[in-house]
Protein backbone atom coordinates (compact mmCIF):
# COMPACT_ATOMS: atom_id res chain seq x y z
CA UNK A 1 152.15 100.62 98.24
CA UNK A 2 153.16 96.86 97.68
CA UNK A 3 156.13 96.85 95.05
CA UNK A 4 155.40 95.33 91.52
CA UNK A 5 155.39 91.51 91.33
CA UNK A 6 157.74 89.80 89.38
CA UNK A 7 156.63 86.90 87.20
CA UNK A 8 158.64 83.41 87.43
CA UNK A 9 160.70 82.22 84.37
CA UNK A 10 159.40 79.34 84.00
CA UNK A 11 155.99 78.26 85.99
CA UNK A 12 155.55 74.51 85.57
CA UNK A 13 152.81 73.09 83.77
CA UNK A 14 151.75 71.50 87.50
CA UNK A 15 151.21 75.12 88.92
CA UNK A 16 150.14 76.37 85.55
CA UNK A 17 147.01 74.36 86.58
CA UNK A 18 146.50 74.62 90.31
CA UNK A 19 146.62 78.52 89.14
CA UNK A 20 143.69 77.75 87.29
CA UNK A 21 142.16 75.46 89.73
CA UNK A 22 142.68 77.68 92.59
CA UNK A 23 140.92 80.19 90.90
CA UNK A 24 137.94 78.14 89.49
CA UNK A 25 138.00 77.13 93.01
CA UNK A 26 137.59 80.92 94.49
CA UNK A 27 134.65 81.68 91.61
CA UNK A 28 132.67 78.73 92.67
CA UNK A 29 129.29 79.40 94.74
CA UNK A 30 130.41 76.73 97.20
CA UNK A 31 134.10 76.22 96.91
CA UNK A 32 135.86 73.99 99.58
CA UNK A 33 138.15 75.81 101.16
CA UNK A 34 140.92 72.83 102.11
CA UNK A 35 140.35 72.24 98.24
CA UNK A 36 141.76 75.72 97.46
CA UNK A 37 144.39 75.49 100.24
CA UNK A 38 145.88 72.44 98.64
CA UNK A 39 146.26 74.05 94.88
CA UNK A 40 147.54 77.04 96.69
CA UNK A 41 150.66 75.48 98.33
CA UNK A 42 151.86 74.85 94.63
CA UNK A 43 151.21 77.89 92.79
CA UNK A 44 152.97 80.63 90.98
CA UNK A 45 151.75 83.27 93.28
CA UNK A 46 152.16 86.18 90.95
CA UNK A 47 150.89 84.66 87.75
CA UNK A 48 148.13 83.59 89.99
CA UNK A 49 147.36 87.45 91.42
CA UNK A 50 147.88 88.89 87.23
CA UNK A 51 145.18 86.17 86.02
CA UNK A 52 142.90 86.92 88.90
CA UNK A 53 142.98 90.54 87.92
CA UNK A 54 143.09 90.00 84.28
CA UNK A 55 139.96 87.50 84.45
CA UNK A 56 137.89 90.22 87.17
CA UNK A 57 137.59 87.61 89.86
CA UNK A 58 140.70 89.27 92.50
CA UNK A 59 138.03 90.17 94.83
CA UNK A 60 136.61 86.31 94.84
CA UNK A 61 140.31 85.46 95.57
CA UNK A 62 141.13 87.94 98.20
CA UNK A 63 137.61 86.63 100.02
CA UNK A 64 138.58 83.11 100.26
CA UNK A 65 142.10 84.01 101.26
CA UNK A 66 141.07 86.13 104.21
CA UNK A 67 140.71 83.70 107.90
CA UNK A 68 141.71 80.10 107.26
CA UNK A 69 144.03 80.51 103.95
CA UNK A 70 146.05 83.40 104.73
CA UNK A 71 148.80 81.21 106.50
CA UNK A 72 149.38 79.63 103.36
CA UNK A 73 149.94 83.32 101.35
CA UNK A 74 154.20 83.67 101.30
CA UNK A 75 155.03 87.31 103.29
CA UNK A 76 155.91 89.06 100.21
CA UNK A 77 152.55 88.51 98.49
CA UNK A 78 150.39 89.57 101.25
CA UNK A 79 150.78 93.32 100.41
CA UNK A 80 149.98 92.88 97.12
CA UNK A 81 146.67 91.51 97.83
CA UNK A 82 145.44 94.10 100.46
CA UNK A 83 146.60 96.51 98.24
CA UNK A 84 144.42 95.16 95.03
CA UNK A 85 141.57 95.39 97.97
CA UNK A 86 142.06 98.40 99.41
CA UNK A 87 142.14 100.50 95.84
CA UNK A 88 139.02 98.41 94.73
CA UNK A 89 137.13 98.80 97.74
CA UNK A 90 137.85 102.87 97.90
CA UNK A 91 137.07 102.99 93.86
CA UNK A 92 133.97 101.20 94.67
CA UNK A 93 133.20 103.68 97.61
CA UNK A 94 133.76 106.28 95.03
CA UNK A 95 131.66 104.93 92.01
CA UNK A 96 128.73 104.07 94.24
CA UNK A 97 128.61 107.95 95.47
CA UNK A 98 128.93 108.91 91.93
CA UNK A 99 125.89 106.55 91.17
CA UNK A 100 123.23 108.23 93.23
CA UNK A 101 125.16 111.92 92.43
CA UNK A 102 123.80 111.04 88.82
CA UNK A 103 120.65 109.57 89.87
CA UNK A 104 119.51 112.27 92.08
CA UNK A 105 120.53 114.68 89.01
CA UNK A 106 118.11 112.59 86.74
CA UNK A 107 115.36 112.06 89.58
CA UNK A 108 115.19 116.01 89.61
CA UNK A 109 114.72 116.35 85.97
CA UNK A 110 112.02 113.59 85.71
CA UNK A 111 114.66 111.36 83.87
CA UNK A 112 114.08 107.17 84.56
CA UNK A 113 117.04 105.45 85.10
CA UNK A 114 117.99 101.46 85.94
CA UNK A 115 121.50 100.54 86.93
CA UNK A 116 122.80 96.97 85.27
CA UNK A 117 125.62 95.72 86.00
CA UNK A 118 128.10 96.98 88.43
CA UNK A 119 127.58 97.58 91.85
CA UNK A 120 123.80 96.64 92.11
CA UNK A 121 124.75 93.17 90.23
CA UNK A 122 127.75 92.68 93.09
CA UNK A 123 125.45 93.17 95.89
CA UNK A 124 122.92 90.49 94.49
CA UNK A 125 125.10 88.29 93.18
CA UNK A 126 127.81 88.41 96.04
CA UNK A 127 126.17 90.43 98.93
CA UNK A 128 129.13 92.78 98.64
CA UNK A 129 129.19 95.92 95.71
CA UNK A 130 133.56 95.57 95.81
CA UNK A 131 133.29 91.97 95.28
CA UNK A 132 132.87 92.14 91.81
CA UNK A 133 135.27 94.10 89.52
CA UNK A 134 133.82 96.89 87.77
CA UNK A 135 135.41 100.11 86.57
CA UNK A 136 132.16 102.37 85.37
CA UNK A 137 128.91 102.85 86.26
CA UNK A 138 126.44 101.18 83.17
CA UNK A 139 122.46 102.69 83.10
CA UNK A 140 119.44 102.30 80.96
CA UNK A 141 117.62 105.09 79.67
CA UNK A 142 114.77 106.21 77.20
CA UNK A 143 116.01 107.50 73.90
CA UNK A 144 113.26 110.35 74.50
CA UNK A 145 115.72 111.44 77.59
CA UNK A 146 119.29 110.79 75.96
CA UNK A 147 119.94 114.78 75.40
CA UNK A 148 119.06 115.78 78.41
CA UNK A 149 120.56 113.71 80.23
CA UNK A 150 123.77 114.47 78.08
CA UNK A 151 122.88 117.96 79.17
CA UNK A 152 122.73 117.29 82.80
CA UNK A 153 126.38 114.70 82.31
CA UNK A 154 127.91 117.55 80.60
CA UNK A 155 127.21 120.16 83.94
CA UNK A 156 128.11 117.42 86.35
CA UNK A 157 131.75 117.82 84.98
CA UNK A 158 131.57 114.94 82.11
CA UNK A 159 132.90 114.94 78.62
CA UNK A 160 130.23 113.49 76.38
CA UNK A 161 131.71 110.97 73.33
CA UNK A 162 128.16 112.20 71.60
CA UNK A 163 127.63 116.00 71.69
CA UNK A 164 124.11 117.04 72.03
CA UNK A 165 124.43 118.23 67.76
CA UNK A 166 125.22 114.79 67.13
CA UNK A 167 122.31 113.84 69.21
CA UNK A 168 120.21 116.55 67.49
CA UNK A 169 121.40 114.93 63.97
CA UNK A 170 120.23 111.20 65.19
CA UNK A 171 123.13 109.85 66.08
CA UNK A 172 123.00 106.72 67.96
CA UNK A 173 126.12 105.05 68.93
CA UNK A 174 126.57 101.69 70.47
CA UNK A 175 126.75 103.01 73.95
CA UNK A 176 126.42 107.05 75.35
CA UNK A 177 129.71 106.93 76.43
CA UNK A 178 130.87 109.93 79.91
CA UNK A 179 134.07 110.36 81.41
CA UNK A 180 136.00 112.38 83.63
CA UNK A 181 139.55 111.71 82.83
CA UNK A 182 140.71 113.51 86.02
CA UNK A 183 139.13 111.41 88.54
CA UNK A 184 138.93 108.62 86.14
CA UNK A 185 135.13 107.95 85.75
CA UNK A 186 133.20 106.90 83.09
CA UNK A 187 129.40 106.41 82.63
CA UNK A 188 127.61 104.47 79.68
CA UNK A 189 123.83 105.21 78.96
CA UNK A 190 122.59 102.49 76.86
CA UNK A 191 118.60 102.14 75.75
CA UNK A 192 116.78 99.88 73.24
CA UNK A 193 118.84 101.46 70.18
CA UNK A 194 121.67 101.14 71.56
CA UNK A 195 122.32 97.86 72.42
CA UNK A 196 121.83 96.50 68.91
CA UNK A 197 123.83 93.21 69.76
CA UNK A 198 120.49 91.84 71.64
CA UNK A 199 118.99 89.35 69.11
CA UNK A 200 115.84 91.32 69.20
CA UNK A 201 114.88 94.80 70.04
CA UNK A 202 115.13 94.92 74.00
CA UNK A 203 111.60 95.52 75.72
CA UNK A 204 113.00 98.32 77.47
CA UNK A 205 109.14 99.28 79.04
CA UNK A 206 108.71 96.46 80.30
CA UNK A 207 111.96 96.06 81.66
CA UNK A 208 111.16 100.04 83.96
CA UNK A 209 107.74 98.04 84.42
CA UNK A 210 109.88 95.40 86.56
CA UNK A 211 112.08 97.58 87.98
CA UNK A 212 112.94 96.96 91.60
CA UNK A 213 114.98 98.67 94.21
CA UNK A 214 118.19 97.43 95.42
CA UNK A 215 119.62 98.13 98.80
CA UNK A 216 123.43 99.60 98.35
CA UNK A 217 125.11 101.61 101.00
CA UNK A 218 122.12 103.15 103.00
CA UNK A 219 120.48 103.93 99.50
CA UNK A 220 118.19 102.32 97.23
CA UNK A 221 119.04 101.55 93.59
CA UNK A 222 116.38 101.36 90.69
CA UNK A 223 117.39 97.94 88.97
CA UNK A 224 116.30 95.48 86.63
CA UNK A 225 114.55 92.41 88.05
CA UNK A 226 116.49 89.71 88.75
CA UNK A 227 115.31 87.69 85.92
CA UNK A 228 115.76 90.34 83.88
CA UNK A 229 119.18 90.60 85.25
CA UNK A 230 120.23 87.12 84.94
CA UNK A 231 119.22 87.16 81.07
CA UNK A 232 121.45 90.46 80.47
CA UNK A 233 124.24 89.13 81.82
CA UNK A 234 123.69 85.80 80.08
CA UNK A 235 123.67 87.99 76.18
CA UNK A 236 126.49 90.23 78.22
CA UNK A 237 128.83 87.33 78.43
CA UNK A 238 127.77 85.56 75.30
CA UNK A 239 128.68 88.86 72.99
CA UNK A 240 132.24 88.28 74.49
CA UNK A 241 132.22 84.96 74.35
CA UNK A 242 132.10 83.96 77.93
CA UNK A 243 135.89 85.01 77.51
CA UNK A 244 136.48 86.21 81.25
CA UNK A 245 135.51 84.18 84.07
CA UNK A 246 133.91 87.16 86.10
CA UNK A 247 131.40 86.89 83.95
CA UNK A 248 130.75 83.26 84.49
CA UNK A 249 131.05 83.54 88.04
CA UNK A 250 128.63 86.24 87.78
CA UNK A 251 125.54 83.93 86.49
CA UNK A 252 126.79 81.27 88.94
CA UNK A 253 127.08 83.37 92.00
CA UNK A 254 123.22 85.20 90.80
CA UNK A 255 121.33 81.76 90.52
CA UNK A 256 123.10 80.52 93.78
CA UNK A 257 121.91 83.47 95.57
CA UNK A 258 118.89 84.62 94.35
CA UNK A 259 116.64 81.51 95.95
CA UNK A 260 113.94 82.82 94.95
CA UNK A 261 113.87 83.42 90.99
CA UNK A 262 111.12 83.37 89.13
CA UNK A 263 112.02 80.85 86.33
CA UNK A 264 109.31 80.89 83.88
CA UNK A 265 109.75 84.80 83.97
CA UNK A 266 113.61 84.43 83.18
CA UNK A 267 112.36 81.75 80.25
CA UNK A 268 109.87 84.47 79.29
CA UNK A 269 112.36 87.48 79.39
CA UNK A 270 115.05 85.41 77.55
CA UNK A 271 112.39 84.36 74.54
CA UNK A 272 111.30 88.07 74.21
CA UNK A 273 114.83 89.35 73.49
CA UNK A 274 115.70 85.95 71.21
CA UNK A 275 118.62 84.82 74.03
CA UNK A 276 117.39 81.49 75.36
CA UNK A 277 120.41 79.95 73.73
CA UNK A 278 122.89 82.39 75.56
CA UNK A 279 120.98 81.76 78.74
CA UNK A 280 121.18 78.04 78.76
CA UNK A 281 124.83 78.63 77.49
CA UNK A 282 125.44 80.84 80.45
CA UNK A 283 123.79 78.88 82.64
CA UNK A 284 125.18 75.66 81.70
CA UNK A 285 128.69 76.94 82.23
CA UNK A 286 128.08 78.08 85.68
CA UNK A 287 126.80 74.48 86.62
CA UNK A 288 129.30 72.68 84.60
CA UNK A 289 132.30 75.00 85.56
CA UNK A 290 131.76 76.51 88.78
CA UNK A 291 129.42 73.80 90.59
CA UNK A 292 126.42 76.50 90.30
CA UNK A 293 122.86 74.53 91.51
CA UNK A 294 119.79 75.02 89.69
CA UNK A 295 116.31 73.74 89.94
CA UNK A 296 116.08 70.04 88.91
CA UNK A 297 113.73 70.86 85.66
CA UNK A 298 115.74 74.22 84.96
CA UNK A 299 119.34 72.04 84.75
CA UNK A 300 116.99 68.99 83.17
CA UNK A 301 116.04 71.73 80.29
CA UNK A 302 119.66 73.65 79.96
CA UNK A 303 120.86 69.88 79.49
CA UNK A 304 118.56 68.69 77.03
CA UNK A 305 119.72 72.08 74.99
CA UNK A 306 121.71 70.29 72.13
CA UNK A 307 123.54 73.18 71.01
CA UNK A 308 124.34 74.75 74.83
CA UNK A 309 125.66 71.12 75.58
CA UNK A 310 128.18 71.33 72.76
CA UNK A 311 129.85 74.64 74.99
CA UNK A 312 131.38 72.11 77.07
CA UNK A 313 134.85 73.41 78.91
CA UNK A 314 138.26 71.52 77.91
CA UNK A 315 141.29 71.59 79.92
CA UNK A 316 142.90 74.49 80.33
CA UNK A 317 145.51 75.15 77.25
CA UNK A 318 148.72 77.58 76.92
CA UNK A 319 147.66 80.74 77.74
CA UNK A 320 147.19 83.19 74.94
CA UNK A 321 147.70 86.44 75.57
CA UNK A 322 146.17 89.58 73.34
CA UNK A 323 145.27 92.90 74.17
CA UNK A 324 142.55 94.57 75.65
CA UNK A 325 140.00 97.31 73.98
CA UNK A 326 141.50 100.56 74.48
CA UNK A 327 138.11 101.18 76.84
CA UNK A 328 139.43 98.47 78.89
CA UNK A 329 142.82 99.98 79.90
CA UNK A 330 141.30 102.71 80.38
CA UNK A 331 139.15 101.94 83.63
CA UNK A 332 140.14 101.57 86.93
CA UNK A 333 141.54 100.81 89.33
CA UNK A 334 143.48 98.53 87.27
CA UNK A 335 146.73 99.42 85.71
CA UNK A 336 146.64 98.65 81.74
CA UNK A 337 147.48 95.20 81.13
CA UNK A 338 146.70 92.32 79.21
CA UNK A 339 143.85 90.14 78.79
CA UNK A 340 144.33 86.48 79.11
CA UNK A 341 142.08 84.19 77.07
CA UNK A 342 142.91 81.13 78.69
CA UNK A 343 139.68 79.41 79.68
CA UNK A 344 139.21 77.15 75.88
CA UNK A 345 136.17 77.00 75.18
CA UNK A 346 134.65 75.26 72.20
CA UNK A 347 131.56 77.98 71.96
CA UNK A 348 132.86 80.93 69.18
CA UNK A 349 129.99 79.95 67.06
CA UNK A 350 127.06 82.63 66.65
CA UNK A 351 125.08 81.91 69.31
CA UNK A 352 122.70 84.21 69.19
CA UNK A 353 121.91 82.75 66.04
CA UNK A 354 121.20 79.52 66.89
CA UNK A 355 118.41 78.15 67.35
CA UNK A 356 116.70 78.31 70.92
CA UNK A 357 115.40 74.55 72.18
CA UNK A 358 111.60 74.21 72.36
CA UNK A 359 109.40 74.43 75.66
CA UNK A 360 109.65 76.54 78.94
CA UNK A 361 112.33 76.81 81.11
CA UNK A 362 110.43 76.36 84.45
CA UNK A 363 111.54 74.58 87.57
């Protein structure tokens, strides 16, 4: 195991930005390689490594070091980063068993599931499920099925945050949270009571009615659509105000890859839940920010979105540093740490309470 990095004293304000830039850089759909290689010869190299990990985007980093940019990576980094890669790729292996363990579980007892998020999301969005940084497994399911599926959690070896009494007594809790301190798993079940932050009541029918299957590791998946997907993520990263740039990456890396998305069903998905602000928010930061290219009438419409057009990026400021949920620490592979809100961005109003811009969002 690589030893623990030590910071510099005193990074300038020059590298303080190629840090940024060479990680804006490594998010990007179609970053330019001899781009990155230039902000890299100038960086602090373990600020750099901390605010990929802090930010979720030390797998896009370790990818575009790997071939032509690992001769500019000094000796005594280069353990660091196949060490970050190793433990996510083998927690990744780990999680994705785990996933169809609980599936196959649920199958059995007639349970539906769909996976969000996580590894189904990496493969789509990046083609690879330890690409993205993820550190529990996320599924939707019916209220009707929420105790015995607690039931089944509870057998598997999982302590439930919601007992099945509380259950009994109507108890419904922002997320069913699982976890199995020992091996350092956790598992939320969320449905359409649970995630009240949704501007209105998710459509959680129709969202099993679009269900698809996603390919991951010689298995299939039962997933949102991508529309569906792409609007999730879009509220996802709007509730924390698009603090993290995983999760901007995330929208930009989805639309990039995903040729072939239906974009009056997205517009249709978004306006049934209330999001088309945080959409065209989400959206317009992953064309703005990471160079993400959408369909000429889709970027036309995000554009003529007043409100979304008012999110617009600033330079990168003094880093502010605050602490992470306790949840946060607690998932891994990632030691506790702190969570860097450096990205400024002029968009802490309520978005999901402005209001949406008229007409479809079709290409």
């Amino acid at each position: 195991m690589a030893e623990p990095l030590s910071r510099s004293q005193q990074p300038s304000a020059a590298s303080r930005g190629n840090e940024w830039s060479a990680l804006l850089e490594c998010a990007s759909p179609s970053h330019d390689r001899q781009r990155l290689r230039g902000f890299l010869r100038s960086v602090d190299w373990a600020r750099l490594l901390t605010l990929a990990e802090e930010h979720g985007v030390a797998g896009h980093l370790s990818a575009c070091l790997r071939g032509p940019g690992e001769d500019v990576i000094p000796p005594e980094i280069k353990p660091a980063i196949v060490d970050r890669q190793r433990a996510q790729i083998f927690f990744t292996l780990r999680l994705t068993a785990e996933l169809f363990r609980i599936l196959d579980r649920f199958t059995l007892e007639g349970i539906g599931a769909l996976v969000v998020k996580g590894p189904v999301l990496a493969v789509r969005a990046y083609g690879d499920p330890a690409m993205r940084a993820y550190g529990d497994l996320d599924l939707l399911v019916r209220q009707r099925d929420i105790r015995r599926a607690t039931e089944l959690m509870i057998a598997a070896g999982y302590q439930a945050a919601v007992p099945p009494s509380a259950i009994d007594a109507g108890k419904i809790p922002g997320q069913y949270l699982f976890s199995q301190p020992q091996l350092k798993l956790l598992v939320e079940l969320h449905n359409d009571l649970t995630l009240r932050y949704f501007p209105r009541r998710l459509p959680l029918e129709d969202f099993f009615a679009r269900q698809i299957r996603v390919p991951l590791d010689a298995h299939e998946a039962p997933a949102l659509s991508v529309e569906d997907e792409l609007v999730l993520i879009s509220i996802h990263g709007a509730k924390h105000f698009w603090e993290r740039l995983m999760w901007i990456a995330d929208v930009a890396a989805l639309v990039s890859r995903q040729t072939d998305i239906d974009w009056q069903r997205v517009a249709d998905s978004a306006q049934a839940v209330g999001a088309e602000r945080m959409l065209h928010t989400g959206l317009r930061l992953a064309s703005d920010l990471l160079q993400a290219r959408l369909p000429g009438k889709v970027q036309a419409m995000v554009e003529a979105d007043r409100v979304a057009a008012r999110r617009r990026l600033r330079s990168p400021r003094p880093v502010r540093v605050r602490r992470i949920s306790p949840a946060h620490a607690r998932r891994p592979p990632f030691r506790p740490c702190l969570s860097v809100a450096a990205l400024s961005f002029s968009h802490r109003g309520r978005l999901e309470r402005s209001r949406p811009s008229k007409g479809p969002l079709a290409p």
